[in-house]
Protein backbone atom coordinates (compact mmCIF):
# COMPACT_ATOMS: atom_id res chain seq x y z
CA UNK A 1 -79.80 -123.34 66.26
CA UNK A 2 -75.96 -123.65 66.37
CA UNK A 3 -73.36 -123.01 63.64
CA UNK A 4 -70.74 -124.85 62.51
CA UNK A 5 -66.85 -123.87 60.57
CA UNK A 6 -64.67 -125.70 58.86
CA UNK A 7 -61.02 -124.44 58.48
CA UNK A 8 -57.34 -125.66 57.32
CA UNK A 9 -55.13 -123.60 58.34
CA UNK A 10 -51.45 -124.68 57.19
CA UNK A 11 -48.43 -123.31 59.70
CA UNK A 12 -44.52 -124.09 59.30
CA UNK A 13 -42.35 -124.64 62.15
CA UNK A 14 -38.67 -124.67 61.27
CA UNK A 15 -35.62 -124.98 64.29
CA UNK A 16 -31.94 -124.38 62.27
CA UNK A 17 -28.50 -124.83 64.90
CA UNK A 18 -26.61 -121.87 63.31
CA UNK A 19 -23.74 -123.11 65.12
CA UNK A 20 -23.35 -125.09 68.21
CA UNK A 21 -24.45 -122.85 70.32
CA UNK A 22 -26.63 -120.66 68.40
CA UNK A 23 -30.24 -121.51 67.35
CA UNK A 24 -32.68 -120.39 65.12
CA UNK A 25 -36.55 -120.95 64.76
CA UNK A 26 -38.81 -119.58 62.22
CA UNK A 27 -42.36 -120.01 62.76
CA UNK A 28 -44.67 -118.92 59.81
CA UNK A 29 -48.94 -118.94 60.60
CA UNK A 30 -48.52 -120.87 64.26
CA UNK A 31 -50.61 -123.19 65.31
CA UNK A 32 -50.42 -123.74 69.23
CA UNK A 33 -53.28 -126.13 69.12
CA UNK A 34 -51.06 -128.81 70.91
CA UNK A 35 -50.35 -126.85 73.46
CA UNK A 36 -51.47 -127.49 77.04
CA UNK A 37 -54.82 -125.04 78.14
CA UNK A 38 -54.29 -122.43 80.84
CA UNK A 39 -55.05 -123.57 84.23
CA UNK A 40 -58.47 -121.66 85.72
CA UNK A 41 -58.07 -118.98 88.12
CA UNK A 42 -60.87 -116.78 90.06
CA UNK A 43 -59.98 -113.28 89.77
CA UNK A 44 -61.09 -112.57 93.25
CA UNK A 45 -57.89 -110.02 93.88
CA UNK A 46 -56.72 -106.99 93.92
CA UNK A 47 -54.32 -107.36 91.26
CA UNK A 48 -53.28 -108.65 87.65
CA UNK A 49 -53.45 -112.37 87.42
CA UNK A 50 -50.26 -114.28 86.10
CA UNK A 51 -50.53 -117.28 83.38
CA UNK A 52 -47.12 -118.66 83.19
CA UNK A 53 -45.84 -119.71 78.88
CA UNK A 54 -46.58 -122.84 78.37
CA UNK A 55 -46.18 -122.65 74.60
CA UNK A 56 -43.05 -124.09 72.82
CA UNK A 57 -41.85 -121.89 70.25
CA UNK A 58 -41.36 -119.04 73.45
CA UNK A 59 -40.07 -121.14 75.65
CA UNK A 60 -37.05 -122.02 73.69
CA UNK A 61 -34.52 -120.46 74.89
CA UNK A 62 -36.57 -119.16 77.75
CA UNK A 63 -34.19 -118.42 80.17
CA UNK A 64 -31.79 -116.27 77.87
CA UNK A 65 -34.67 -113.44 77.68
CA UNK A 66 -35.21 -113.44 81.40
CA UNK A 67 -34.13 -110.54 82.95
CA UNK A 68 -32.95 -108.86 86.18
CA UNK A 69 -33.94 -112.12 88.25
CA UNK A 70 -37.62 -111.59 88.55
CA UNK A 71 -39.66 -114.59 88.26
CA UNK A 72 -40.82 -115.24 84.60
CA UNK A 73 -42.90 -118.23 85.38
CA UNK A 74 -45.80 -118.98 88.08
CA UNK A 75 -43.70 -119.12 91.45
CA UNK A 76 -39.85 -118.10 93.09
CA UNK A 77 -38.48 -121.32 93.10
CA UNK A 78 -35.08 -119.36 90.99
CA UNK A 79 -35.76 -116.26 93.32
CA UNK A 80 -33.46 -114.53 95.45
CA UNK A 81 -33.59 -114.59 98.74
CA UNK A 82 -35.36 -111.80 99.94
CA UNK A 83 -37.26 -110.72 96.45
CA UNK A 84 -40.52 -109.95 97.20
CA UNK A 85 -41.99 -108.17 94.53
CA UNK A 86 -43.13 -111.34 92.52
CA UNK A 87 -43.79 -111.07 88.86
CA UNK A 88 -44.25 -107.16 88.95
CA UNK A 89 -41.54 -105.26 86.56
CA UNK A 90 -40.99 -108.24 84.46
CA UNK A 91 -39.59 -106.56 81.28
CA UNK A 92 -40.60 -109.46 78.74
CA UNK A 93 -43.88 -111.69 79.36
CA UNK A 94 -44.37 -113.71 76.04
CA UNK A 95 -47.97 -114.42 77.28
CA UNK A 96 -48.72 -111.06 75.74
CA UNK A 97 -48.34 -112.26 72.32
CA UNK A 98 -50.92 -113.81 70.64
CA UNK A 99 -53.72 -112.61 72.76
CA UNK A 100 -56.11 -109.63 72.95
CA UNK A 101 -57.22 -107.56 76.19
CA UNK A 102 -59.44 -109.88 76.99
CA UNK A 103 -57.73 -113.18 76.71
CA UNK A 104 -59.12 -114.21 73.30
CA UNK A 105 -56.60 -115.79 70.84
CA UNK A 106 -54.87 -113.30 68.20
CA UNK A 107 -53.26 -114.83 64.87
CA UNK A 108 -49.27 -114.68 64.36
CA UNK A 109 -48.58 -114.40 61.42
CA UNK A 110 -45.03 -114.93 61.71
CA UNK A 111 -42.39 -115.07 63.72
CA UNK A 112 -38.03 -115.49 64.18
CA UNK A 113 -35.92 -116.04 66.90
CA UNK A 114 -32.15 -116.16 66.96
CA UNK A 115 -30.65 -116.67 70.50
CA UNK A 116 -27.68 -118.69 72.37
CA UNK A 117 -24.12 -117.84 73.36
CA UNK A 118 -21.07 -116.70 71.50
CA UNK A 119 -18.06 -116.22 73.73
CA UNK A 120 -19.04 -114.46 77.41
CA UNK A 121 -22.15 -113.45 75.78
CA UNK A 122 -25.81 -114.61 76.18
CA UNK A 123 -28.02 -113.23 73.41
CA UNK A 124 -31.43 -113.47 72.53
CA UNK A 125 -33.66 -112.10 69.28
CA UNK A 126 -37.36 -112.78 68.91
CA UNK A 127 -39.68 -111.30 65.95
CA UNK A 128 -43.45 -111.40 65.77
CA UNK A 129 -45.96 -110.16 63.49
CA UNK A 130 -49.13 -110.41 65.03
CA UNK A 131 -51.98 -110.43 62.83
CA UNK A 132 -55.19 -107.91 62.92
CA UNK A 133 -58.31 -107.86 65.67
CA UNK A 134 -61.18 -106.25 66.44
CA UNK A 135 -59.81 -102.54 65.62
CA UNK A 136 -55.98 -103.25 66.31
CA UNK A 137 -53.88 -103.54 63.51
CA UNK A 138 -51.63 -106.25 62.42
CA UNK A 139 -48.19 -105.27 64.29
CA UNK A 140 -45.17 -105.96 64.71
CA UNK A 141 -43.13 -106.77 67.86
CA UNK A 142 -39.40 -107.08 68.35
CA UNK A 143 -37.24 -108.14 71.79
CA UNK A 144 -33.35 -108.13 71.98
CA UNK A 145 -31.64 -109.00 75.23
CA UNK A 146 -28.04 -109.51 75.48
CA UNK A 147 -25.90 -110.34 78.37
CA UNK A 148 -22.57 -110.90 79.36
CA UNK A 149 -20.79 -112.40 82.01
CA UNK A 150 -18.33 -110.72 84.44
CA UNK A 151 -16.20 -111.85 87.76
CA UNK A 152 -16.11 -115.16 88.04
CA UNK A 153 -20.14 -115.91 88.45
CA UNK A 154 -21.89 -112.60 87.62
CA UNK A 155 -23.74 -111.36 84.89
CA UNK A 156 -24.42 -107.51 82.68
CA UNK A 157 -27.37 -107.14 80.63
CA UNK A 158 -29.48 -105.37 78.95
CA UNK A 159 -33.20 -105.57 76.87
CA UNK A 160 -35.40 -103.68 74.43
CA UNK A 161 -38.27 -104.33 73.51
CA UNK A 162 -40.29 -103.10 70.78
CA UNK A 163 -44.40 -102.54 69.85
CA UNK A 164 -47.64 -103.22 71.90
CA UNK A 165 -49.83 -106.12 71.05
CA UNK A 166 -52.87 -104.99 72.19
CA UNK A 167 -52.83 -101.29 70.79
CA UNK A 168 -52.22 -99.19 67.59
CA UNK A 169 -49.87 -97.18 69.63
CA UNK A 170 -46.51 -96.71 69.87
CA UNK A 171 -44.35 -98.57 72.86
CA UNK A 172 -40.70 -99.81 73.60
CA UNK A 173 -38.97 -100.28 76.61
CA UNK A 174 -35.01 -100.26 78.01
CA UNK A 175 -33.57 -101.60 80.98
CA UNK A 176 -30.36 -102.77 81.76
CA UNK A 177 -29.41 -105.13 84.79
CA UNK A 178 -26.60 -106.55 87.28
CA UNK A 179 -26.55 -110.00 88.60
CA UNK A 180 -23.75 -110.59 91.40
CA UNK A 181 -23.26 -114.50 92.47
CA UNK A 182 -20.70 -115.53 94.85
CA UNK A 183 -20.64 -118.78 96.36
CA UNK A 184 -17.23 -118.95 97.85
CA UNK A 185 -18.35 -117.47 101.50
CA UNK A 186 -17.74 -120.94 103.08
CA UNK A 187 -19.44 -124.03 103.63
CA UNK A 188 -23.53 -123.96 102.47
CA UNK A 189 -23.55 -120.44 102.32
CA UNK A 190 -23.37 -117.47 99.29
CA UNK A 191 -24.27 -113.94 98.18
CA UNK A 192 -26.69 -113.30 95.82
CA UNK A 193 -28.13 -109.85 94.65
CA UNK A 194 -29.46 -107.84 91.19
CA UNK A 195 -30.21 -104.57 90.13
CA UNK A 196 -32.55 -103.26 87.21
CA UNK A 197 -33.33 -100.18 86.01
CA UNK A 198 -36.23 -99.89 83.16
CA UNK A 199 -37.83 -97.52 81.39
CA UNK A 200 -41.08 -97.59 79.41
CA UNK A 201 -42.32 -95.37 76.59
CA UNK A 202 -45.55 -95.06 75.52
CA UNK A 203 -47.11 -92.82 73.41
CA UNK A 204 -49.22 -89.74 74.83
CA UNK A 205 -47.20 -90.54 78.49
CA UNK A 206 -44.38 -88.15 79.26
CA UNK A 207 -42.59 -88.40 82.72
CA UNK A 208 -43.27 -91.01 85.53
CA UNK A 209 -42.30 -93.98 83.66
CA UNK A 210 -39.51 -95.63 85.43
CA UNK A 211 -39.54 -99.07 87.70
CA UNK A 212 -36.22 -100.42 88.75
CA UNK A 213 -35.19 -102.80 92.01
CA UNK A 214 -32.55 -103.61 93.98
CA UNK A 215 -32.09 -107.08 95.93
CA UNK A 216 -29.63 -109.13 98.46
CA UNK A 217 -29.84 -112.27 99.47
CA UNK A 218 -27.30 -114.71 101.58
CA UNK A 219 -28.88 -118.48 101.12
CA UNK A 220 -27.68 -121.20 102.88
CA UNK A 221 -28.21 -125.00 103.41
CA UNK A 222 -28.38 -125.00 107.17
CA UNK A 223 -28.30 -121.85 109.93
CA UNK A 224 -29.40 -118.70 109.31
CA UNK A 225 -30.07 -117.22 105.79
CA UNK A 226 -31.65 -113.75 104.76
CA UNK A 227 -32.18 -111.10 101.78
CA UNK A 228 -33.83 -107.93 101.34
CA UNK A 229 -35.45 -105.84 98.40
CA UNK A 230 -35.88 -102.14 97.34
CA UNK A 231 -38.26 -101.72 94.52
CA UNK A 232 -39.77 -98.56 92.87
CA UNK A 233 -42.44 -98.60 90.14
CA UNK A 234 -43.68 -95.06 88.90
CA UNK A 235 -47.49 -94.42 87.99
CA UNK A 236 -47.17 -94.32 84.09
CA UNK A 237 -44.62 -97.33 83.84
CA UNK A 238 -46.12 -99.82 81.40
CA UNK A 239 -44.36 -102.59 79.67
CA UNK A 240 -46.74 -103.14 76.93
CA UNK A 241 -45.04 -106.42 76.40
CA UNK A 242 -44.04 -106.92 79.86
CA UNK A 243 -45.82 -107.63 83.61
CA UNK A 244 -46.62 -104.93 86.36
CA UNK A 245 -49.40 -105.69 88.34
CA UNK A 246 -48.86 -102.75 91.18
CA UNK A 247 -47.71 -99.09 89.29
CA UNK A 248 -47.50 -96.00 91.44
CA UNK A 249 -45.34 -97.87 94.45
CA UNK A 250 -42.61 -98.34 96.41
CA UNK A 251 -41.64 -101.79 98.02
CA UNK A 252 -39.93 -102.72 100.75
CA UNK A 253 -39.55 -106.32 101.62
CA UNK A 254 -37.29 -108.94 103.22
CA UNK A 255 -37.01 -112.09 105.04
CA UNK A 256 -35.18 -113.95 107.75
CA UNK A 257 -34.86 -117.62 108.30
CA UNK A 258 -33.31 -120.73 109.98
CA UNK A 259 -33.13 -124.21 109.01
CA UNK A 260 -31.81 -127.09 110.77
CA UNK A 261 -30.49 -130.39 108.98
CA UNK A 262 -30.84 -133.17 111.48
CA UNK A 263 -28.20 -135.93 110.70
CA UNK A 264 -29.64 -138.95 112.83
CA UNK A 265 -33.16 -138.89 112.46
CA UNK A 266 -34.97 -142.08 110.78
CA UNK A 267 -37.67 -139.65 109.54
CA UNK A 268 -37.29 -135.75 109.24
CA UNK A 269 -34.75 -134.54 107.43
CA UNK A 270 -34.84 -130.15 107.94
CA UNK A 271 -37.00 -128.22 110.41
CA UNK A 272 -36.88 -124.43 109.53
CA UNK A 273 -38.12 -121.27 110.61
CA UNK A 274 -38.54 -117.85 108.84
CA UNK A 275 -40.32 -114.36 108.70
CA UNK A 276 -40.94 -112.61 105.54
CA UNK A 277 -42.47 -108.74 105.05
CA UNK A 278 -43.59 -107.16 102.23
CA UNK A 279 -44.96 -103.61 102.48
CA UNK A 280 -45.91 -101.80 99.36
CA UNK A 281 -46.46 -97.76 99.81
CA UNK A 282 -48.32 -95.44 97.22
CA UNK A 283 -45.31 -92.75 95.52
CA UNK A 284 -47.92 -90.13 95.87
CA UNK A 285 -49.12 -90.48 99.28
CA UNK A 286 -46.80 -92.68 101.14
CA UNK A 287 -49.85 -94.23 102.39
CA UNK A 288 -49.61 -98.27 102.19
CA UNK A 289 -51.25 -100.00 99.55
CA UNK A 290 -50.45 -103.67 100.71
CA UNK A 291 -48.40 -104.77 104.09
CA UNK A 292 -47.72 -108.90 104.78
CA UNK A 293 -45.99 -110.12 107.64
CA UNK A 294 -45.85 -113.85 107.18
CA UNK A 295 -44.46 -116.01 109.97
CA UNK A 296 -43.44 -119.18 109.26
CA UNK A 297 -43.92 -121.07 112.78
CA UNK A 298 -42.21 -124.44 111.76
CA UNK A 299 -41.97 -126.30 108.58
CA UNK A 300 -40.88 -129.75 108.65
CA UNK A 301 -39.37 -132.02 105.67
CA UNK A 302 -38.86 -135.52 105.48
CA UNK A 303 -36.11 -137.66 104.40
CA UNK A 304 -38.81 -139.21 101.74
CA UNK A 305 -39.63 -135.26 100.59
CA UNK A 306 -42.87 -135.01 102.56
CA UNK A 307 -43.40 -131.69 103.62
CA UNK A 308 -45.92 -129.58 106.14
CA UNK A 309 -45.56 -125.70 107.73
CA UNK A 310 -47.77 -123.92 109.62
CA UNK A 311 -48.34 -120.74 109.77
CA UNK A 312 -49.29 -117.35 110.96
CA UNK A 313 -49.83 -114.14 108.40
CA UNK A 314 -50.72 -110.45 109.42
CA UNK A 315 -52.13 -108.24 106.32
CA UNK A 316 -53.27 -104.84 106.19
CA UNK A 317 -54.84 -103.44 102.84
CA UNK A 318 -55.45 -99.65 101.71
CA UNK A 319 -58.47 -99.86 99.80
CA UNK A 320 -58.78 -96.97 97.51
CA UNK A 321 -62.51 -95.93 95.69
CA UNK A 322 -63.54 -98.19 92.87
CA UNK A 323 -61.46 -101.00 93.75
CA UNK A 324 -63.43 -104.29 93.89
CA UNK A 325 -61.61 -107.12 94.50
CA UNK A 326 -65.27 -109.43 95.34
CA UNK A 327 -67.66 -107.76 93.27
CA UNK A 328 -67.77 -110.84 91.04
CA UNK A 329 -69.37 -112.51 94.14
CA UNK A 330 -71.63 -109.40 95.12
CA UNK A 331 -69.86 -108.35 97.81
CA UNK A 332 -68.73 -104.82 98.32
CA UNK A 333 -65.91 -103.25 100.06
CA UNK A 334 -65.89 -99.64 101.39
CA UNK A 335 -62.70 -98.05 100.43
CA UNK A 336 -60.51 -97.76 103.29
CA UNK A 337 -57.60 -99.26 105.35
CA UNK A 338 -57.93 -102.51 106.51
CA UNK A 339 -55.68 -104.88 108.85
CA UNK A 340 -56.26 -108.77 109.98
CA UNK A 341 -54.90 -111.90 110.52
CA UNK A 342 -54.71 -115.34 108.83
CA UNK A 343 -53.66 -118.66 110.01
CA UNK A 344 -52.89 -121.50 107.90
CA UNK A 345 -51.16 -124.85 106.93
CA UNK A 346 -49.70 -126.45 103.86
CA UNK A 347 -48.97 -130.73 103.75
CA UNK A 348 -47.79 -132.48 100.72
CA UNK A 349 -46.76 -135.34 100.35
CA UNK A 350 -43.50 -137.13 98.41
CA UNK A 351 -43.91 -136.80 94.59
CA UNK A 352 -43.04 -140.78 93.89
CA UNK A 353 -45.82 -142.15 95.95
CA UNK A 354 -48.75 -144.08 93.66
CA UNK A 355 -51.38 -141.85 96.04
CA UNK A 356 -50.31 -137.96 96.39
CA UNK A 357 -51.62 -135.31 98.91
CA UNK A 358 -51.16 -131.84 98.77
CA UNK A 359 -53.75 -129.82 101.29
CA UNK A 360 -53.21 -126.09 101.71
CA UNK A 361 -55.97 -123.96 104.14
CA UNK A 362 -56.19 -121.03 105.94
CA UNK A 363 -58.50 -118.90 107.68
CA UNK A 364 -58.96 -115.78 109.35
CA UNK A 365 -60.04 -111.83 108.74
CA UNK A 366 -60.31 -110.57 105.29
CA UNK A 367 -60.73 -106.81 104.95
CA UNK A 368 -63.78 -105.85 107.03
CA UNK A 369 -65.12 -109.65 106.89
CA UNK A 370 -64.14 -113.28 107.36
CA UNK A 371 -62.84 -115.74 104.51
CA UNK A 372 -61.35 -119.52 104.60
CA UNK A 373 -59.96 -121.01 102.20
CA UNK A 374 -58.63 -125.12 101.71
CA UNK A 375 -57.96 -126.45 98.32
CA UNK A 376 -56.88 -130.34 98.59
CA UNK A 377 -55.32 -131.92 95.65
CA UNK A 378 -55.39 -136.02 95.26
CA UNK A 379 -53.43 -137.56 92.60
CA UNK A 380 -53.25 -141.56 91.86
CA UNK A 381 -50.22 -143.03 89.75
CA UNK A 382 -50.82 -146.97 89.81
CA UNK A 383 -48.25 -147.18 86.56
CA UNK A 384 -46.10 -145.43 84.07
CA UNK A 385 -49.20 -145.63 81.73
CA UNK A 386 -51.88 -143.60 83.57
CA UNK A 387 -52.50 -140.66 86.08
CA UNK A 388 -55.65 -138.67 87.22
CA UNK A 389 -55.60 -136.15 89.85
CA UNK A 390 -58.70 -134.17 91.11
CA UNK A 391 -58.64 -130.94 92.62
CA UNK A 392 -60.65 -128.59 94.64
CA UNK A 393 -60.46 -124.63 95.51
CA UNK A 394 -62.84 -124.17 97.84
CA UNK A 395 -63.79 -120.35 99.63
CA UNK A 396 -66.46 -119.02 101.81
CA UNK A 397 -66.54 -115.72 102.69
CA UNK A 398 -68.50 -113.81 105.65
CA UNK A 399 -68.79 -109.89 105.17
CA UNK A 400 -71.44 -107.76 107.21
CA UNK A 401 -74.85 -108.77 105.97
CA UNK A 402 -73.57 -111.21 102.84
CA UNK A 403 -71.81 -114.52 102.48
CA UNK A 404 -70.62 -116.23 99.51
CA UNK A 405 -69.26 -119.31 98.66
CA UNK A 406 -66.62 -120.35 95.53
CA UNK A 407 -65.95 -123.51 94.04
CA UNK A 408 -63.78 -124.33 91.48
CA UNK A 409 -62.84 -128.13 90.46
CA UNK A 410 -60.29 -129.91 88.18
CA UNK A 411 -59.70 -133.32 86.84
CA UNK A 412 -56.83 -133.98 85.32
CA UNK A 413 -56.07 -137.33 83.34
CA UNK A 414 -52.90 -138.74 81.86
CA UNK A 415 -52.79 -142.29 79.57
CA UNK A 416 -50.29 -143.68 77.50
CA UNK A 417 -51.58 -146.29 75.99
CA UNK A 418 -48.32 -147.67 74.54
CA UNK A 419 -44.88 -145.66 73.19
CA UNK A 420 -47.59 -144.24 69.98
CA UNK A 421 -50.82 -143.34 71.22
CA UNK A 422 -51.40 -140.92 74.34
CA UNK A 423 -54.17 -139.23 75.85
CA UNK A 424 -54.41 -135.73 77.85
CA UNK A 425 -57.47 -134.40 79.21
CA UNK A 426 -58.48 -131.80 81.11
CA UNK A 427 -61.88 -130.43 82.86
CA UNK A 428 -62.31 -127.32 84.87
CA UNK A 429 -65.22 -126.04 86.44
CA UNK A 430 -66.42 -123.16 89.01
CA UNK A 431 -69.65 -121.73 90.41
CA UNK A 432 -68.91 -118.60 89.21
CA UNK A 433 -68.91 -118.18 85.23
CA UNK A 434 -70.69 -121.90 86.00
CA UNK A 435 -68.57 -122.78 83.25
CA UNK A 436 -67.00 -126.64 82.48
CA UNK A 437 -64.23 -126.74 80.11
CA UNK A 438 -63.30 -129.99 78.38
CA UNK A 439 -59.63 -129.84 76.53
CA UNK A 440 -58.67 -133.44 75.36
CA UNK A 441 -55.23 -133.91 73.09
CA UNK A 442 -54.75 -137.13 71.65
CA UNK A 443 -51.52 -137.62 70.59
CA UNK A 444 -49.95 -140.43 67.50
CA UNK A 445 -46.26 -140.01 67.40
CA UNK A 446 -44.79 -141.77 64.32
CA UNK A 447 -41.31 -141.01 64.89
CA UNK A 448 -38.89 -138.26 66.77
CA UNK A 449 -40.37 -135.60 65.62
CA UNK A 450 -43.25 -136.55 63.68
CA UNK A 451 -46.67 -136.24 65.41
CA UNK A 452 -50.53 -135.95 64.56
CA UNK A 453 -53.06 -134.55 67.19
CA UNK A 454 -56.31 -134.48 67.62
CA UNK A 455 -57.65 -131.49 69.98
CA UNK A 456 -61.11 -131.32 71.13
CA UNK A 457 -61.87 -128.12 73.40
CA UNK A 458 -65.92 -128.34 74.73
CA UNK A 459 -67.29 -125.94 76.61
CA UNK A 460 -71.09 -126.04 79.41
CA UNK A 461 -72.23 -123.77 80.84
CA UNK A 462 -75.12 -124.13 83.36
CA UNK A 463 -78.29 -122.96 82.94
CA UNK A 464 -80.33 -122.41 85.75
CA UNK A 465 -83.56 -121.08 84.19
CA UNK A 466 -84.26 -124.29 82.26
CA UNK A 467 -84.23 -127.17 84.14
CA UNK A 468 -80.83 -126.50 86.18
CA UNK A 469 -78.78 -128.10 83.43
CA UNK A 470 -75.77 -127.47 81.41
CA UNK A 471 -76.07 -127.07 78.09
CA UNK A 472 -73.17 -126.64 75.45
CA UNK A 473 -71.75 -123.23 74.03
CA UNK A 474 -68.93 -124.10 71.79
CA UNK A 475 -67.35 -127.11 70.59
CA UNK A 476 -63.89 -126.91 68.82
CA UNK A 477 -62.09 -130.24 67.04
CA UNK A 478 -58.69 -129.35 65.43
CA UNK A 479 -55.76 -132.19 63.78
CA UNK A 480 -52.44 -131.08 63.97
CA UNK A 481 -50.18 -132.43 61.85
CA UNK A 482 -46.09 -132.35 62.68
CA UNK A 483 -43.35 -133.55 60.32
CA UNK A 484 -40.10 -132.86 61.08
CA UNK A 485 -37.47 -132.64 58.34
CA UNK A 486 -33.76 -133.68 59.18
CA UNK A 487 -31.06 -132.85 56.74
């Protein structure tokens, strides 16, 4: 028989301006409640997966603790030409607050942040004490970053952080980074680059615990445009409140492309072109770890913003002993080096149509078997008051002697029922946990800044032993209550 908990759990949320340009939040037992539930992704890779902040009290001010140009959130649409390396050596990742090893919710207890400009400088100040769980201790976790600008469009910086939220031990972490922008090399075209250096300390690790990076890029509206990156991650670099999904490497990695604006076509708009390598090596061996050649045969945009590329990827993988990447779908990959090919397309269609398309596939080797991949993606917006969109991630994979097949679905739903009342709800489900997740927020907002919502998370999971059919595991309702105080 199932239990059931009651629990009120009071929180304070308090935003200050200090000045003008300075701000100041103070955030005492949070409550993140209203906030929006991860999307569901397999873990059917080699590497870390990346959940991009989607809470509010960190992503004030978000772009102040960013540093050295790497990508803070899920893609590179900020990137600079030529960066390769992703999310790996990102100094500060907020998403490791509040949450153990295993992805389950921690308490914070408390929390401050101070950040904004005061002259040339960019400054940022964010304090957490994160409560106890399972054997970790409460802790507490500090970030500074400060930066100042230089030339006429560049940027110093630097950033410590301070504590590890997922350990008793002791961490921190220094880096200090160069941004160069110069946009006066003629019509549609500029110079981009950056430079970090970091350095992680960790208790019980001496020695091998640097990562820095080195990039150049020259974007431009039409003609060519290209960029390259130099990036070195020891072994025993670990940003405890940080990202690195790859330790131990070196990358190299680049790209070259053209585009063409046409001026009298009814229809299309750009036509471009492009290559883009990225070739991680192991420190210790020099042997590669990862190698991507992707080709971009022709990608075509419309004056509307419709948009389709095809295109043509070579990958080679150095497997080494233990790793797994498809284990979770019983297949097993002998360790070893592995090259093969991919081909593959991308369409989606403008953003401001009622119906919306987006339909990404590919297919091809995938270390020593087969694997093809399509995940469509159908949204309907009839009116300003409602919007649904389904979508579908759909693999099969063909190794020597096994084949497997993932699914994984999700319905999204938007109403506003009138300028109060609004309804979000979301349902996720795939074949492998055979897991459905139900996350609805209801949302009454008074007035600016005064809001009550009701949060219902439900979770199935399928039972194939009795009868084939899902049966719940947890239920969770929660009311948040926000009232804003102006003075």
């Amino acid at each position: 028989m199932g239990s059931s908990d009651t629990e009120l759990k009071p929180s304070l949320d308090l935003s200050y301006k200090l000045t003008p340009s300075i701000n100041g939040l103070l955030t005492i037992n949070t409550d993140f409640a209203a906030t929006e539930v991860d999307g569901r992704q397999l873990d059917l890779q080699r590497f870390s997966l990346f959940f991009p902040e989607k809470r509010s009290f960190f992503l004030t001010d978000f772009d102040i603790f960013q540093f050295g140009g790497v990508a803070g959130g899920g893609g590179f649409r900020n990137r600079t030409t030529g960066m390769r390396s992703g999310t790996n050596g990102l100094a500060f990742f907020s998403r490791r607050i509040g949450l153990s090893g295993s992805r389950e919710p921690v308490d914070i207890i408390a929390g401050a942040k101070v950040s904004g400009r005061i002259g040339d400088y960019d400054f940022g100040t964010l304090y957490i004490r994160q409560d106890e769980f399972e054997d970790v201790a409460a802790s507490d976790l500090l970030v500074g970053r400060v930066s100042r600008g230089i030339l006429e469009e560049s940027s110093v910086g630097a950033i410590f952080t301070y504590g590890d939220p997922v350990s008793d031990l002791d961490s921190n972490l220094a880096g200090v980074d160069f941004l160069y922008r110069n946009t006066r090399l003629g019509t549609n075209r500029s110079m981009l680059g950056n430079f970090w250096l970091q350095k992680s300390s960790n208790e019980g690790i001496d020695g091998d615990d640097l990562a820095w990076s080195a990039t150049v890029g020259f974007p431009s509206q039409t003609g060519f445009e290209a960029g390259a990156q130099i990036q070195e991650v020891q072994a025993n670099f670990d940003p405890a409140l940080g990202f690195a999904s790859r330790t131990g490497v070196r990358l190299y990695g680049g790209e070259l492309g053209y585009r063409t604006v046409l001026k009298g076509d009814s229809f299309v708009r750009e036509i471009s072109h492009g290559m883009e390598l990225a070739r991680w090596e192991f420190l210790d061996t020099g042997q590669v770890q990862s190698q991507e050649i992707m080709t971009d045969i022709i990608s075509i945009r419309s004056r509307a913003g419709d948009f389709a590329r095809i295109a043509y990827r070579f990958q080679k993988e150095g497997l080494l002993p233990g790793e797994q990447p498809l284990d979770d779908i019983g297949i097993i990959i002998p360790a070893g080096e592995y090259s093969f090919e991919r081909y593959g397309g991308f369409i989606r269609t403008a953003g401001f149509r009622k119906w919306t398309v987006r339909i990404r596939f590919e297919d091809g080797g995938w270390f020593n078997g087969d694997r093809f991949n399509i995940s469509p993606e159908i949204g309907w917006t009839p009116n300003e008051h409602f919007n649904v969109t389904f979508r579908l991630d759909y693999n099969k994979f063909d190794f020597p002697g096994v084949s497997a097949i993932t699914r994984q679905i999700t319905l999204e739903n938007e109403v506003s029922f009138d300028a109060k009342w609004s309804l979000v709800t979301l349902a996720q489900y795939d074949n492998i946990s055979d897991d459905i997740g139900i996350n609805a927020r209801l949302r009454y907002n008074l007035s600016a800044g005064q809001d009550v919502w009701f949060v219902i998370n439900h979770n199935m999971v399928r039972d194939r032993l009795i009868e084939d059919r899902f049966r719940s595991t947890q239920s969770v309702a929660a009311v948040k209550i926000r009232y804003t105080f102006r003075y």
